[in-house]
Protein backbone atom coordinates (compact mmCIF):
# COMPACT_ATOMS: atom_id res chain seq x y z
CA UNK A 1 96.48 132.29 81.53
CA UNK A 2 97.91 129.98 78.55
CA UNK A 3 97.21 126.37 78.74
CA UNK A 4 100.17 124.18 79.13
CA UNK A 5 99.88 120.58 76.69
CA UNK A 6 101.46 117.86 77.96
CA UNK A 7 103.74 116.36 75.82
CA UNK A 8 103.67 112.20 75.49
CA UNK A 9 105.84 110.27 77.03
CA UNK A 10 108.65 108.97 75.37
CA UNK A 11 107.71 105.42 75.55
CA UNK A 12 104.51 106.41 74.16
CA UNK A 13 105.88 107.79 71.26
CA UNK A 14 107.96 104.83 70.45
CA UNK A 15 104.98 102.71 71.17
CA UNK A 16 103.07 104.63 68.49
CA UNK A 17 106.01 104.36 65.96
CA UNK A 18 106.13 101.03 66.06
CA UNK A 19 102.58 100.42 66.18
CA UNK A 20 102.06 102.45 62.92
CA UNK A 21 105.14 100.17 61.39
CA UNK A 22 102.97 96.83 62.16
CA UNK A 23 99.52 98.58 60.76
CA UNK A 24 101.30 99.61 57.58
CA UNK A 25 102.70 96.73 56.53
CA UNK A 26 106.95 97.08 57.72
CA UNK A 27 106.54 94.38 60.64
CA UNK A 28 103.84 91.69 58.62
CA UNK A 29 102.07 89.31 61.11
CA UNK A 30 104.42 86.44 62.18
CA UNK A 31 107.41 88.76 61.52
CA UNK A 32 110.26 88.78 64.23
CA UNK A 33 110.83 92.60 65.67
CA UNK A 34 114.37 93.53 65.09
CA UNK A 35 116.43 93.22 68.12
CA UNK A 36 116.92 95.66 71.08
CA UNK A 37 120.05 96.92 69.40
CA UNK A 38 118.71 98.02 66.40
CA UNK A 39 115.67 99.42 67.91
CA UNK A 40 117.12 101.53 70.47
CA UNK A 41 119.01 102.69 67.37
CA UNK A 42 116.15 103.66 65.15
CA UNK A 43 114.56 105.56 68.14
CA UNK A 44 117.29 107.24 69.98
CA UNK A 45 116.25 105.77 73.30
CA UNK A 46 117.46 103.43 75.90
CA UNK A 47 116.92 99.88 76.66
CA UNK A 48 114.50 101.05 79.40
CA UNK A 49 112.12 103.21 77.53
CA UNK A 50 112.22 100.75 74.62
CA UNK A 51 111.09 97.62 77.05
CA UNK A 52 108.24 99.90 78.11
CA UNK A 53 107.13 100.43 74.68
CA UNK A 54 106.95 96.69 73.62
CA UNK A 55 105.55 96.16 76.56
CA UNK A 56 102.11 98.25 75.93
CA UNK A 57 102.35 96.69 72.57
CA UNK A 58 102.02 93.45 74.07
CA UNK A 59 99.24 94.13 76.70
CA UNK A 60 97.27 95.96 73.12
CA UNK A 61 97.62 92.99 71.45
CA UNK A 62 99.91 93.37 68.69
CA UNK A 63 103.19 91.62 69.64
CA UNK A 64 104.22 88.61 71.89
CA UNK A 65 107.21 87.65 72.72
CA UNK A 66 108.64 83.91 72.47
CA UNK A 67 111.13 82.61 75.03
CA UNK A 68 114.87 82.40 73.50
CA UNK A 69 113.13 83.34 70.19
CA UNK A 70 112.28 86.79 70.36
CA UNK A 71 109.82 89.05 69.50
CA UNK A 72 106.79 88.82 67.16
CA UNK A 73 103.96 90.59 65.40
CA UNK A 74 100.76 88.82 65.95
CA UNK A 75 98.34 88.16 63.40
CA UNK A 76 94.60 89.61 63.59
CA UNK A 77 92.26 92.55 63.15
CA UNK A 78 94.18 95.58 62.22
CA UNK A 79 92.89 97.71 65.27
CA UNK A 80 93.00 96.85 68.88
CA UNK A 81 91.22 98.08 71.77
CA UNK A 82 91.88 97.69 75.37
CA UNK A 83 88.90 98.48 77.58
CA UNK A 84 91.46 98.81 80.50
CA UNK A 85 91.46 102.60 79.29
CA UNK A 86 88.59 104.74 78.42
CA UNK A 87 89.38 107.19 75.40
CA UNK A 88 88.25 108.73 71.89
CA UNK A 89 88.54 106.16 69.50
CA UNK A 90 88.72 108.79 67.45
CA UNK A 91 92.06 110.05 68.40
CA UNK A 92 92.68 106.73 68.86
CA UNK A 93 92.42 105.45 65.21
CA UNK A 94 94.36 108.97 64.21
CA UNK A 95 97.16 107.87 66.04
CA UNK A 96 97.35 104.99 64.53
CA UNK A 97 98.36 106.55 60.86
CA UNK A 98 95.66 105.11 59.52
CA UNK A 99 93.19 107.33 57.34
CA UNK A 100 90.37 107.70 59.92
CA UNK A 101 86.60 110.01 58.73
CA UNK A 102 83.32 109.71 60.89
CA UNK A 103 80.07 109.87 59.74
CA UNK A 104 77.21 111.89 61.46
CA UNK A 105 74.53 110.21 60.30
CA UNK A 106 71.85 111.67 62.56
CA UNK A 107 71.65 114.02 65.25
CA UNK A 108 68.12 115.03 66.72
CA UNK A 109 67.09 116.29 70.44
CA UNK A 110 64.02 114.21 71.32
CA UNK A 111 62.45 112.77 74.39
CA UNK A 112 64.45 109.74 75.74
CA UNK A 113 63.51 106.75 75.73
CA UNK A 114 62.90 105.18 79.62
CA UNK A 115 65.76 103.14 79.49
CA UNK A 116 68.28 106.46 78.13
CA UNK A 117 66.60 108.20 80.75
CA UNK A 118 67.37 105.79 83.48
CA UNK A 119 71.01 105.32 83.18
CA UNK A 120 71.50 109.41 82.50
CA UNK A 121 69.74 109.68 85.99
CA UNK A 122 67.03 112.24 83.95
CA UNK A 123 63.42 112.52 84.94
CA UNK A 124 60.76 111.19 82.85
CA UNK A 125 59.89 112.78 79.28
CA UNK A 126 63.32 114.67 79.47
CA UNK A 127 64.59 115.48 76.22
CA UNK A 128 68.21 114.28 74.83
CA UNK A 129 69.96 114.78 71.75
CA UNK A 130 71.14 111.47 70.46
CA UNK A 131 73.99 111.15 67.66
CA UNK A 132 74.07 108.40 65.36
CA UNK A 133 77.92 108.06 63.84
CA UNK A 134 80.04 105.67 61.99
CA UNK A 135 83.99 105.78 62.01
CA UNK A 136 85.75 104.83 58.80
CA UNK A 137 89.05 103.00 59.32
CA UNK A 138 90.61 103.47 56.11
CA UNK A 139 88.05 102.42 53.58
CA UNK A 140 86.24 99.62 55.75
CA UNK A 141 83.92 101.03 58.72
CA UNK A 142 84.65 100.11 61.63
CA UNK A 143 82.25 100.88 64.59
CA UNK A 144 78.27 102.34 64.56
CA UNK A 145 77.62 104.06 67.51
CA UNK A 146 74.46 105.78 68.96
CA UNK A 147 75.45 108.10 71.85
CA UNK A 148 72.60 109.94 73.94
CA UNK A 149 73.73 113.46 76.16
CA UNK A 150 71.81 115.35 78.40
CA UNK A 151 69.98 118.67 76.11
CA UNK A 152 71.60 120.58 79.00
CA UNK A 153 75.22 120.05 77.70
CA UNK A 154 74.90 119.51 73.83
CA UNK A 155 72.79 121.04 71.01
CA UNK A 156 71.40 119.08 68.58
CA UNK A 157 72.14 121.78 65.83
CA UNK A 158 74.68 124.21 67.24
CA UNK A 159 77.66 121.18 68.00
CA UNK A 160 76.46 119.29 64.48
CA UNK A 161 79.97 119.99 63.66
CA UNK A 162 81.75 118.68 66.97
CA UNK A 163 79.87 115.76 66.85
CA UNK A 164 82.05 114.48 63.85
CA UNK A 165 85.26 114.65 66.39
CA UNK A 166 85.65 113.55 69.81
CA UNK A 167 82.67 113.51 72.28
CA UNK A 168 84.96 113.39 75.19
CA UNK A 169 86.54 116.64 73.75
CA UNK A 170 83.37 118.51 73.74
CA UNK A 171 82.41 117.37 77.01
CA UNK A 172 85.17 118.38 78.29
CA UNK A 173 84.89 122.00 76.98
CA UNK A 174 81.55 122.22 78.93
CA UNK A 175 82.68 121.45 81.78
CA UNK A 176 81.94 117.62 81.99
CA UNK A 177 85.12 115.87 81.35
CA UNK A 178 84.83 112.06 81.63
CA UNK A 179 86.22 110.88 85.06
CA UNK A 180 85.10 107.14 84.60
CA UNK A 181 82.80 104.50 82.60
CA UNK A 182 80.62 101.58 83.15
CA UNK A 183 80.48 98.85 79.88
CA UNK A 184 79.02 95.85 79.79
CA UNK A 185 80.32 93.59 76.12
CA UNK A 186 78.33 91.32 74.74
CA UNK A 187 78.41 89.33 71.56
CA UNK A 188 75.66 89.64 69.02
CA UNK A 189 74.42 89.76 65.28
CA UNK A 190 73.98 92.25 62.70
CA UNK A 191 70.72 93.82 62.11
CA UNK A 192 70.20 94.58 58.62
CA UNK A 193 70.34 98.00 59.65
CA UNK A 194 73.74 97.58 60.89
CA UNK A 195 74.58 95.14 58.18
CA UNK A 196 73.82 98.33 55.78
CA UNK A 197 75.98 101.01 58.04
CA UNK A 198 78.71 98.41 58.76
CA UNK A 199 78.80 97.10 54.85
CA UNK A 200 78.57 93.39 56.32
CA UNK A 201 76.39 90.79 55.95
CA UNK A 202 73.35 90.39 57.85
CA UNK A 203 73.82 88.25 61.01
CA UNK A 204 77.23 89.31 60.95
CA UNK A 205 79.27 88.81 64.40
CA UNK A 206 79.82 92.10 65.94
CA UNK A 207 80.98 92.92 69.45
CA UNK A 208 78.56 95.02 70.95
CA UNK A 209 79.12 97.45 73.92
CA UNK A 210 77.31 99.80 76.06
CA UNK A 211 78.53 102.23 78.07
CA UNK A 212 77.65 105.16 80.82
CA UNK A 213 80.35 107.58 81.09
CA UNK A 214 80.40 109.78 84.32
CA UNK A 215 81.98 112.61 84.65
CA UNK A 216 84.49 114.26 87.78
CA UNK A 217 81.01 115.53 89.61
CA UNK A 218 79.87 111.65 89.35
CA UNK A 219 76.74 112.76 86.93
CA UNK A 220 76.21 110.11 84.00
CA UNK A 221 76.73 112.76 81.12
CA UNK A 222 76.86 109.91 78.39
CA UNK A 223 75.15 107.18 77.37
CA UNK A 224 76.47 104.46 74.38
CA UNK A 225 75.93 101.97 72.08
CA UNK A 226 78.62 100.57 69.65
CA UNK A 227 78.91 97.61 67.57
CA UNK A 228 82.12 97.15 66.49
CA UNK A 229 83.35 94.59 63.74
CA UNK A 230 86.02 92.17 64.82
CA UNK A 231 87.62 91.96 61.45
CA UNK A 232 88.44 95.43 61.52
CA UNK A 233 88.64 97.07 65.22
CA UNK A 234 89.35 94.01 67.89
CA UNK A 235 88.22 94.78 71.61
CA UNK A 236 90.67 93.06 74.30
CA UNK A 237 91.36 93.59 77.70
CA UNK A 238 94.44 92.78 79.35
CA UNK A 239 94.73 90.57 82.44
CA UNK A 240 97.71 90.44 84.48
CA UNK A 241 98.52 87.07 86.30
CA UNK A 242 97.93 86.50 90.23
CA UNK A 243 101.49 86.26 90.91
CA UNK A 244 102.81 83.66 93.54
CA UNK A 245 99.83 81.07 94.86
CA UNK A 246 100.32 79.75 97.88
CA UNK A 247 100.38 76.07 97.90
């Protein structure tokens, strides 16, 4: 039986377009979006479908809009990410337009550490195989990340090449796909380790996340680390208001 893709939603495709207009330059920072008019022109769509689009522009980050006055491109890091959604940043950053590689820099099975072991629910002196990678935004690196699956899903040596596209992906393909995640951010500085990966300076600011990811069954089938450089990749979430308080 063929698989069926589902095809994006329009207002996701117009939210890509004109995200990939801001990243490459047509709509600079502090620039005023052209009207609805013109935009609903350029696309082919309606008013509707348009609104939708700058408005998941807005909750990413990359446009607000100024009462009376319009709308406008907001100055910052290049890449956003909300951490209301869990996805591949590397599809992600490919959608974007922008020239995206990874590099693997390591991948070994070993035994995990207590704390890997812990939050993948494994028993003591388990073996994992833990990934080292860096993704390239362009020319300037953009996250390091050290993710740790169970030896059960992954091989070390057999998925070397998967590893360099999206974990979720592969997961998926054995029979794991990602049903939710548990992050906690925090700020913090570069190591000179990181410094070196990253191509910052030591004691850099990076944002710094880790994550369990869990997939349908409920079994923690992922464990990561990622520092992430502000400059270049931005992480945001997006809060909506309480509404009406009572008084």
């Amino acid at each position: 039986m063929a698989l069926t893709r589902t095809r994006p939603l329009l207002p996701d495709v117009v939210r890509s377009e004109l995200r990939r207009a801001i990243i490459e330059g047509e709509f600079p920072p502090g620039s005023k979006l052209p009207n609805e008019g013109a935009l609903c022109e350029r696309f082919a769509v309606s008013r509707i479908t348009l609104r939708e689009a700058v408005r998941g522009l807005m909750e990413d980050g990359y446009v607000v809009r100024r009462q009376g006055a319009g709308t406008f491109v907001t100055s910052g890091p290049t890449l956003r990410n909300s951490l209301d959604t869990n996805f591949s940043y590397t599809e992600y950053l490919q959608s974007t337009g922008i020239k995206v590689s990874k590099k693997v820099l390591e991948a070994v099975r070993m035994p995990g550490e207590a704390e890997v072991l812990a939050d993948l629910d494994l028993a003591p002196h388990t073996e994992v195989v833990t990934v080292r990678r860096v993704r390239i935004a362009g020319r300037k690196p953009a996250i390091f990340s050290i993710d740790s699956l169970p030896a059960d899903i992954v091989d070390a040596k057999a998925d070397l090449k998967a590893f360099s596209g999206s974990l979720y992906r592969l997961l998926s393909a054995r029979g794991h796909s990602v049903d939710h995640a548990r992050a906690v951010v925090t700020p913090t500085l570069a190591t000179a380790e990181q410094a070196t990966i990253l191509d910052v300076p030591r004691g850099t600011p990076l944002q710094h996340v880790k994550q369990v990811d869990y997939d349908t069954a409920g079994r923690p089938v992922m464990r990561s680390l990622e520092w992430h450089v502000p400059s270049v990749i931005e992480l945001r979430v997006y809060r909506r208001g309480p509404g009406p308080v009572p008084h």
